[in-house]
Protein backbone atom coordinates (compact mmCIF):
# COMPACT_ATOMS: atom_id res chain seq x y z
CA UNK A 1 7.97 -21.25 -1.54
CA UNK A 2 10.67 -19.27 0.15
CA UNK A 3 11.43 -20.19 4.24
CA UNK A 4 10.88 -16.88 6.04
CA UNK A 5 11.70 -16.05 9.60
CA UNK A 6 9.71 -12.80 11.43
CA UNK A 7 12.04 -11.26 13.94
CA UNK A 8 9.79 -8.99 16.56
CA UNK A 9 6.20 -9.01 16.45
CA UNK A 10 4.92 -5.55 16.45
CA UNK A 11 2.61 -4.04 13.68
CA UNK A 12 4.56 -4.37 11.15
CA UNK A 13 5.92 -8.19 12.10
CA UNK A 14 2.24 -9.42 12.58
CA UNK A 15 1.10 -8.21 9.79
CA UNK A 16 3.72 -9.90 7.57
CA UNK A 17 2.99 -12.76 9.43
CA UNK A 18 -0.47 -12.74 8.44
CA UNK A 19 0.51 -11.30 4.49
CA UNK A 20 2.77 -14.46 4.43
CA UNK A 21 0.39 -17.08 5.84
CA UNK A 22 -1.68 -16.34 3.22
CA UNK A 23 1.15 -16.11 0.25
CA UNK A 24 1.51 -19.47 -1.48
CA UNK A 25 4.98 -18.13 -2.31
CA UNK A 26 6.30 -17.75 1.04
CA UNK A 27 6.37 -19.96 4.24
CA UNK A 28 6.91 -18.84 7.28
CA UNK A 29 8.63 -20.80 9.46
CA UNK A 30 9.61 -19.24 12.82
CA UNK A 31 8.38 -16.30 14.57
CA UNK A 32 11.08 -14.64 17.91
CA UNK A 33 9.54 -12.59 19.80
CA UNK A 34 11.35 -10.67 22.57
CA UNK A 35 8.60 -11.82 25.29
CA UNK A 36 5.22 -12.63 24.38
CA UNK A 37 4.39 -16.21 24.98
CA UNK A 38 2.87 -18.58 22.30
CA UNK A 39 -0.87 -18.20 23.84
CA UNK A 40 -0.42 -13.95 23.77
CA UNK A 41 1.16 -14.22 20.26
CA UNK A 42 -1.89 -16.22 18.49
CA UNK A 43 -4.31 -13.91 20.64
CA UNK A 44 -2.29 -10.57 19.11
CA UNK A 45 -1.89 -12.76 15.61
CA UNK A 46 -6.12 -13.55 15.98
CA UNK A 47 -7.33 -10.05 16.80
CA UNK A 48 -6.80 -6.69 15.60
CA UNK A 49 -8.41 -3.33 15.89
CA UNK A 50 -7.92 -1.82 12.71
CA UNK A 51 -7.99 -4.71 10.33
CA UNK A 52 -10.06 -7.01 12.16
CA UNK A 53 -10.22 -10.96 12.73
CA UNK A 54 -7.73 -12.94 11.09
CA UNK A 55 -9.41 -15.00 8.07
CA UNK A 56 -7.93 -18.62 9.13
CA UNK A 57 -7.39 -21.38 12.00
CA UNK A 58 -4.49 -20.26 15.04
CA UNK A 59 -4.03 -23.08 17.56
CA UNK A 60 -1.48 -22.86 20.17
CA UNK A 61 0.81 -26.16 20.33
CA UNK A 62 3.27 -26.22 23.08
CA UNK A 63 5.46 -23.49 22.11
CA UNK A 64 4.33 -23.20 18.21
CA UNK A 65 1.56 -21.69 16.63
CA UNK A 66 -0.35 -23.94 14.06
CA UNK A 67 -1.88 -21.31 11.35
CA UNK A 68 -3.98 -22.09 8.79
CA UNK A 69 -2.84 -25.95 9.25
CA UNK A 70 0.95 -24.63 8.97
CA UNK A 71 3.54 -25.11 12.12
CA UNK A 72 5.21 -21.50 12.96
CA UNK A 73 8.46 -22.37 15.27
CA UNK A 74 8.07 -19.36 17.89
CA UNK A 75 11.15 -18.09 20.17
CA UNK A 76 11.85 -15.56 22.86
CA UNK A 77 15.45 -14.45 22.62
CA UNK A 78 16.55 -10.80 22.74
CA UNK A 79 20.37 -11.59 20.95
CA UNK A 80 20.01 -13.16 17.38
CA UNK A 81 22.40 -15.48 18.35
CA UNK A 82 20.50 -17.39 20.51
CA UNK A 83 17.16 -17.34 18.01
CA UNK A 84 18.44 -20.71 15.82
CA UNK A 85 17.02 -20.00 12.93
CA UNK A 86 19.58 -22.75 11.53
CA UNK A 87 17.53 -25.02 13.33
CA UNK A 88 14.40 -24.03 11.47
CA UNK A 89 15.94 -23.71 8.15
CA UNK A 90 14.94 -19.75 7.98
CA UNK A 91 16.36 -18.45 4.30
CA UNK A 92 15.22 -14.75 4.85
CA UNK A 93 14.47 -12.72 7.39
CA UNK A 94 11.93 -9.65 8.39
CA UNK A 95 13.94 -7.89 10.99
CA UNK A 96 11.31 -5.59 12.25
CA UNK A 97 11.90 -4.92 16.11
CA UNK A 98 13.42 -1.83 14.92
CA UNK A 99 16.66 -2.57 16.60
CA UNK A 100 19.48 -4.52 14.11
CA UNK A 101 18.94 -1.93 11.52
CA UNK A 102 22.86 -1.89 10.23
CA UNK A 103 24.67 -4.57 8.74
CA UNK A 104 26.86 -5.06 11.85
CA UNK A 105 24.19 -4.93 13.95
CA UNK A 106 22.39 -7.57 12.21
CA UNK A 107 25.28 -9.75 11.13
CA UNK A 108 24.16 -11.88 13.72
CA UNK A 109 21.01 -13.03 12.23
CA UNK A 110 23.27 -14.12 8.96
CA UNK A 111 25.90 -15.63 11.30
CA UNK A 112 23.33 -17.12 12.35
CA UNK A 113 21.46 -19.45 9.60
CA UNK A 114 20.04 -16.62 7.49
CA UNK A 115 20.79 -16.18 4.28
CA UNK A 116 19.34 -12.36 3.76
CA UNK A 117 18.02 -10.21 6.05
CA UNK A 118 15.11 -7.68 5.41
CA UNK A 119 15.12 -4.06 7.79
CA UNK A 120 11.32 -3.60 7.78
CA UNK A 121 12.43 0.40 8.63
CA UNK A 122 14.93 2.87 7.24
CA UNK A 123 18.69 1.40 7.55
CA UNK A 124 20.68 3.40 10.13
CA UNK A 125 23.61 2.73 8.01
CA UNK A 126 24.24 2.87 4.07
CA UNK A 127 22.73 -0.22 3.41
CA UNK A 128 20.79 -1.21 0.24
CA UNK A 129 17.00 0.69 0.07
CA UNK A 130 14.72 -0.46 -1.91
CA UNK A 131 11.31 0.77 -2.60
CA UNK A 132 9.50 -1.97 -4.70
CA UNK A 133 7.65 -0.64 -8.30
CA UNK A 134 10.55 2.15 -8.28
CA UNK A 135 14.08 0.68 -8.00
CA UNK A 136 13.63 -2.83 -7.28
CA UNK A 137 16.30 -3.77 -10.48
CA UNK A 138 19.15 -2.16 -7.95
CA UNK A 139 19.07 -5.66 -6.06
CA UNK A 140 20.83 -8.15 -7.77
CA UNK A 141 22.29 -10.59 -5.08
CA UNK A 142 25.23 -8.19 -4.21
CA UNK A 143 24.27 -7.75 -0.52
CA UNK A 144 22.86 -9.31 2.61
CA UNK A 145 20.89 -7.13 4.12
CA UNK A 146 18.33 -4.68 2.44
CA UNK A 147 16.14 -1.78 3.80
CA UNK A 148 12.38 -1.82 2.78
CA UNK A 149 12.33 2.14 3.78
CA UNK A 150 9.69 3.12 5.81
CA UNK A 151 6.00 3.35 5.25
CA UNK A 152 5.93 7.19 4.03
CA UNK A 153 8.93 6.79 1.67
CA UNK A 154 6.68 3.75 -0.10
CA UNK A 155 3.65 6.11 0.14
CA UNK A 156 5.86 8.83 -1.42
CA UNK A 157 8.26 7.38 -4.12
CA UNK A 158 5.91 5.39 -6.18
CA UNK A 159 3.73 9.40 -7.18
CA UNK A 160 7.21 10.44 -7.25
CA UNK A 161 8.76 8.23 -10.10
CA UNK A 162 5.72 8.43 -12.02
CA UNK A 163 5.75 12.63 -12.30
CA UNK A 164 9.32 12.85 -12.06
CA UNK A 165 9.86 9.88 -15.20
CA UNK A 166 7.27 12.40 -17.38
CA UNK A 167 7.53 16.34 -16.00
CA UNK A 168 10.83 16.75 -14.04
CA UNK A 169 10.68 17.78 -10.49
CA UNK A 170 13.07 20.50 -9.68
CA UNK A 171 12.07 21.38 -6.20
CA UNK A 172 9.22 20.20 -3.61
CA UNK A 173 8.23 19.95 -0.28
CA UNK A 174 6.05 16.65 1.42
CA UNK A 175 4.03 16.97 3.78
CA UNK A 176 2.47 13.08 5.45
CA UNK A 177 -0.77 13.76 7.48
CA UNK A 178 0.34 10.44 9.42
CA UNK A 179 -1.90 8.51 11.26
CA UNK A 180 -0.52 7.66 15.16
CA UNK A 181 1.83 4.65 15.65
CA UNK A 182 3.14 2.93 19.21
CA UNK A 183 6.04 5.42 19.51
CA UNK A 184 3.42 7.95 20.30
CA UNK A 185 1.59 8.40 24.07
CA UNK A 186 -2.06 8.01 24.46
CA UNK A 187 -2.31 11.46 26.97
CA UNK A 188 0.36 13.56 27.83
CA UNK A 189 3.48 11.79 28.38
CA UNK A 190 7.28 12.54 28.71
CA UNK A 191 9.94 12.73 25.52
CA UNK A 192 12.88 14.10 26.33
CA UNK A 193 14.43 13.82 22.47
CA UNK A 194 10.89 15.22 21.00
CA UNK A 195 8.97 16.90 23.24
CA UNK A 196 5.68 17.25 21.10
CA UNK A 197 6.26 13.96 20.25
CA UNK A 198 5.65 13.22 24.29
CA UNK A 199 2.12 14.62 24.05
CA UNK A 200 -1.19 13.37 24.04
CA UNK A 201 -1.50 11.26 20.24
CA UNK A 202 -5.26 10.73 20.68
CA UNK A 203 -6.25 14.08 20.78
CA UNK A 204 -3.65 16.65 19.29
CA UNK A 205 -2.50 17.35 15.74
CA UNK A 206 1.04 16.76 16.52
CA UNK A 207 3.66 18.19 13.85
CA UNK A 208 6.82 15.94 13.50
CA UNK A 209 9.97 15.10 11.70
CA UNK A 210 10.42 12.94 8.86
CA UNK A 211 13.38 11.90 6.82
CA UNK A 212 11.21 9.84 4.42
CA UNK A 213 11.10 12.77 1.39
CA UNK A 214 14.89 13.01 1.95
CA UNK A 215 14.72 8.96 1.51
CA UNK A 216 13.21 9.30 -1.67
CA UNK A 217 16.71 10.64 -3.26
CA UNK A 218 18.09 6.86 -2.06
CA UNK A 219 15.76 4.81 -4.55
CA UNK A 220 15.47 7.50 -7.30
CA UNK A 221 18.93 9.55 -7.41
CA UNK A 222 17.41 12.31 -9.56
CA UNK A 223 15.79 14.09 -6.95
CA UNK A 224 18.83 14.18 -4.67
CA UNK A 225 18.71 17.66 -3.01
CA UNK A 226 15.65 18.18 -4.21
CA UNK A 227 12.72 16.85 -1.65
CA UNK A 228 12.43 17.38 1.92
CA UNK A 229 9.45 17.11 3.91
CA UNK A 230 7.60 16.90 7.35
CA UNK A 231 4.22 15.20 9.30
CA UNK A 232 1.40 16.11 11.31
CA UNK A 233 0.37 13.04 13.73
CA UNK A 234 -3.19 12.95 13.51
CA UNK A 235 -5.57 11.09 15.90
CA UNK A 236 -6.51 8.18 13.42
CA UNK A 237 -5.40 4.71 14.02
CA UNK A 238 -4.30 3.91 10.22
CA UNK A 239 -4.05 5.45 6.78
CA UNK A 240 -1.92 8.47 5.85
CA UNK A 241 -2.10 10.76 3.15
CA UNK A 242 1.69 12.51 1.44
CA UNK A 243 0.56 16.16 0.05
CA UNK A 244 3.64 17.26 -2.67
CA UNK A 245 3.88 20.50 -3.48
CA UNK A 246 6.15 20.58 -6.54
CA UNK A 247 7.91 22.51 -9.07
CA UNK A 248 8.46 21.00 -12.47
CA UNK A 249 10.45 21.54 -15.11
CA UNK A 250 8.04 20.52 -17.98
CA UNK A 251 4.82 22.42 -17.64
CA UNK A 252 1.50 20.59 -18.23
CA UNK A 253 -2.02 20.58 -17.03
CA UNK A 254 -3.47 18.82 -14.13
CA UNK A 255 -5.33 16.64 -16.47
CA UNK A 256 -2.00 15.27 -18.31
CA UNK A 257 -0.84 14.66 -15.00
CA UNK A 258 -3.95 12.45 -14.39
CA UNK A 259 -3.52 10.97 -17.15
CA UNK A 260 -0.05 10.06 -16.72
CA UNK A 261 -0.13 8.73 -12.83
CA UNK A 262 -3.04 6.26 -14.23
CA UNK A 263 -1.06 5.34 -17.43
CA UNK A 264 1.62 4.14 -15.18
CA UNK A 265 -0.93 2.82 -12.27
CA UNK A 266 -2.64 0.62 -14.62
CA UNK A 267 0.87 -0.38 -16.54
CA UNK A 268 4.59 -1.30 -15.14
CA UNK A 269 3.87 0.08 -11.53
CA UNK A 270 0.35 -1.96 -10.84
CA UNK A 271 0.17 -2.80 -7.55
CA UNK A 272 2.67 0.24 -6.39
CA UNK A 273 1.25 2.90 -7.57
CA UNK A 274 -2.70 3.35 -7.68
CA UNK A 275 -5.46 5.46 -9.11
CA UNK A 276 -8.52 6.98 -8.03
CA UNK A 277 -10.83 9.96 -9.01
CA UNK A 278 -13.74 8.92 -6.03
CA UNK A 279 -14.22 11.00 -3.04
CA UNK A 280 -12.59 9.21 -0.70
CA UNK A 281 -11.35 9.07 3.09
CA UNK A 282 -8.89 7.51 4.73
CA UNK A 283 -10.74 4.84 6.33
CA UNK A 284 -11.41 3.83 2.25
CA UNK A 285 -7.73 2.56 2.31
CA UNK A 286 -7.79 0.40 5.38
CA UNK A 287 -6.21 -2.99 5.03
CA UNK A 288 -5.19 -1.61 0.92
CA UNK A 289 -2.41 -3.09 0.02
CA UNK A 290 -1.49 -0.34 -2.94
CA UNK A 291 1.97 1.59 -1.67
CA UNK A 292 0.43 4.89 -3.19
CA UNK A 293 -2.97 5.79 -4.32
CA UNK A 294 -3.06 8.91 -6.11
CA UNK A 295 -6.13 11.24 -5.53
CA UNK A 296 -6.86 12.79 -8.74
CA UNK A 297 -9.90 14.91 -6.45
CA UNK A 298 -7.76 15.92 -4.24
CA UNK A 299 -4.91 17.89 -5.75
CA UNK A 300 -5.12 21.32 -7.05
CA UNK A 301 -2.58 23.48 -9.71
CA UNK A 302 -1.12 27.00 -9.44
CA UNK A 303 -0.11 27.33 -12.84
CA UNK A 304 1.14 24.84 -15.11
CA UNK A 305 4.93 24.54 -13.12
CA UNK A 306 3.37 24.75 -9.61
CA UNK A 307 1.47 21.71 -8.19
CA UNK A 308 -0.23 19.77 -4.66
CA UNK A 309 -0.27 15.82 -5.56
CA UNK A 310 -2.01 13.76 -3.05
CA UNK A 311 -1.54 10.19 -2.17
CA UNK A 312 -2.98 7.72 -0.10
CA UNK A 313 -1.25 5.13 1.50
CA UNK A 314 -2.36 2.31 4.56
CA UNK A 315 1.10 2.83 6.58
CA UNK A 316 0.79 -0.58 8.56
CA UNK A 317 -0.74 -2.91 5.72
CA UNK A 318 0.62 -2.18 2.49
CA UNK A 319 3.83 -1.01 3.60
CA UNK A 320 4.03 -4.69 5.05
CA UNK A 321 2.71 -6.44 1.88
CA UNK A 322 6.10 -4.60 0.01
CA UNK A 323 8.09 -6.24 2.86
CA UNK A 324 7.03 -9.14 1.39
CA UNK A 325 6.97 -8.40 -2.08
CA UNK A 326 10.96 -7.60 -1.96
CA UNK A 327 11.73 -10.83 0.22
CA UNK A 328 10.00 -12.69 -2.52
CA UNK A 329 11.75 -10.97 -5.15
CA UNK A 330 14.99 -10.91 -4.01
CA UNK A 331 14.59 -14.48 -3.37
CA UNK A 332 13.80 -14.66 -7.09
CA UNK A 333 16.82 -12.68 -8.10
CA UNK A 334 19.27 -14.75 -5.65
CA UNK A 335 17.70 -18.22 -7.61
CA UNK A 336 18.95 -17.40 -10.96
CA UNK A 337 22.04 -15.90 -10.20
């Protein structure tokens, strides 16, 4: 199994944590996390709202956690070269407090032990993106640190590839009906850089940015220019759902469409891209660990150019599960080279 360090232990680093913990091909050594002390992290580690109790043993020893019978090293240091993840023999590393997202930034975490760092979030610079079950073959061992895109770009790309690879896109427009995440307020708050973004999450449909369409065009270069999107916040805790509205090139019928999306779901992108033709709700996906579920119910055609695709995707859990999946197979890649 490969060593694996979690740096920052948000939603996204405790739920790798827990995808890990239960991957025989990773081990997860050591855990920093700014503040929280050992007895706060195993409580946040036990318990969660949205998907539930964890299935296993967390004992607090001294300043480790002892999960599932396994010894996670846990630290509180807020420069990465203070962490020592020499000291625990971390190989790779899920940067996720959303903070070292360039490769000077996080050249500390590599100066300091690590052999390849992980951004669990869009780069900030031109680093490496990769969006695993789309372009995955672009990593072969040439650099140390790799984005894993965000949640909506992994909810997006997989539907993408799939239509694009058979009918041509020539223009579209995304729209994620995201569910609320910890950048948001619970009742009316301030933001001075987004100021509907300051509101009330809990009770509001809130309409936002994204860059994650425009992020498509980094792990599938034919589409450059031509994807760009936005988001409504919606009071649910998890799950989100990408609506394209596209133009293609080759026209078809809905049906082919179907037929195409589950061709691929059930072939070379299992796992990334998923299939379903139930009525469904987003609770349905909770805890899913599919990047994108297409909704063949869900979608409708103008004319055989024009079309809405719909795709599910659990932002929090299977977004994690691909941070994973990439630091296991670029560990993979970097053995045989």
């Amino acid at each position: 199994p490969i060593s694996i360090g979690v740096n920052g232990f948000g939603r996204i680093g405790r739920l790798v944590a827990r995808i890990m913990i239960k991957d025989p091909e990773t081990n997860l050594l050591h855990v920093n996390a700014g503040s929280a002390t050992p007895d706060y992290m195993a409580y946040q580690f036990k318990y969660d709202s949205i998907h539930g109790r964890f299935d296993g043993t967390t004992v607090v020893d001294g300043d480790d956690l002892v999960i599932d019978g396994n010894r996670v090293i846990t630290t509180r240091a807020r420069d990465p070269k203070d962490i020592g993840w020499d000291k625990t023999g971390v190989d790779y590393l899920c940067e996720s407090t959303g903070v070292f997202l360039t490769e000077e930034s996080a050249k500390a975490h590599v100066d300091g032990g690590v052999k390849k760092v992980v951004f669990s979030a869009p780069a900030k610079d031109d680093s490496l993106t990769v969006v695993m079950g789309v372009n995955q073959d672009e990593y072969k061992g040439q650099t140390d640190y790799v984005s894993c895109a965000s949640c909506t770009t992994n909810g997006l790309a997989p539907m993408v590839k799939a239509v694009n690879d058979a009918f041509e896109i020539e223009e579209g427009l995304m729209t994620t009906i995201h569910a609320m995440t910890a950048t948001q307020a619970v009742v009316d708050s301030s933001s001075r850089k987004d100021w509907r973004g300051g509101r009330a999450a809990s009770g509001n449909i809130i309409p936002s940015s994204t860059g994650a369409a425009k992020a498509v065009a980094k792990v599938i270069p034919e589409v450059k220019g031509k994807l760009t999107g936005m988001a409504f916040r919606v009071p649910t805790i998890d799950v989100s759902v990408v609506d394209l509205t596209c133009k293609l090139k080759k026209s078809t019928t809905y049906e082919d469409i179907c037929k195409e999306i589950q061709k691929r779901a059930n072939g070379d992108m299992k796992g990334f891209l998923g299939y379903t033709d139930e009525p469904l709700v987003s609770t349905d996906f909770e805890s899913f660990a599919t990047s994108s579920t297409f909704d063949a119910g869900a979608g409708i055609m103008l004319n055989p150019n024009f079309v809405k695709l719909v795709a599910w995707y659990d932002n929090e859990w299977g977004y994690s599960t691909r941070v994973k999946d990439l630091m296991v197979h670029m560990a993979k890649i970097d053995a045989a080279k």
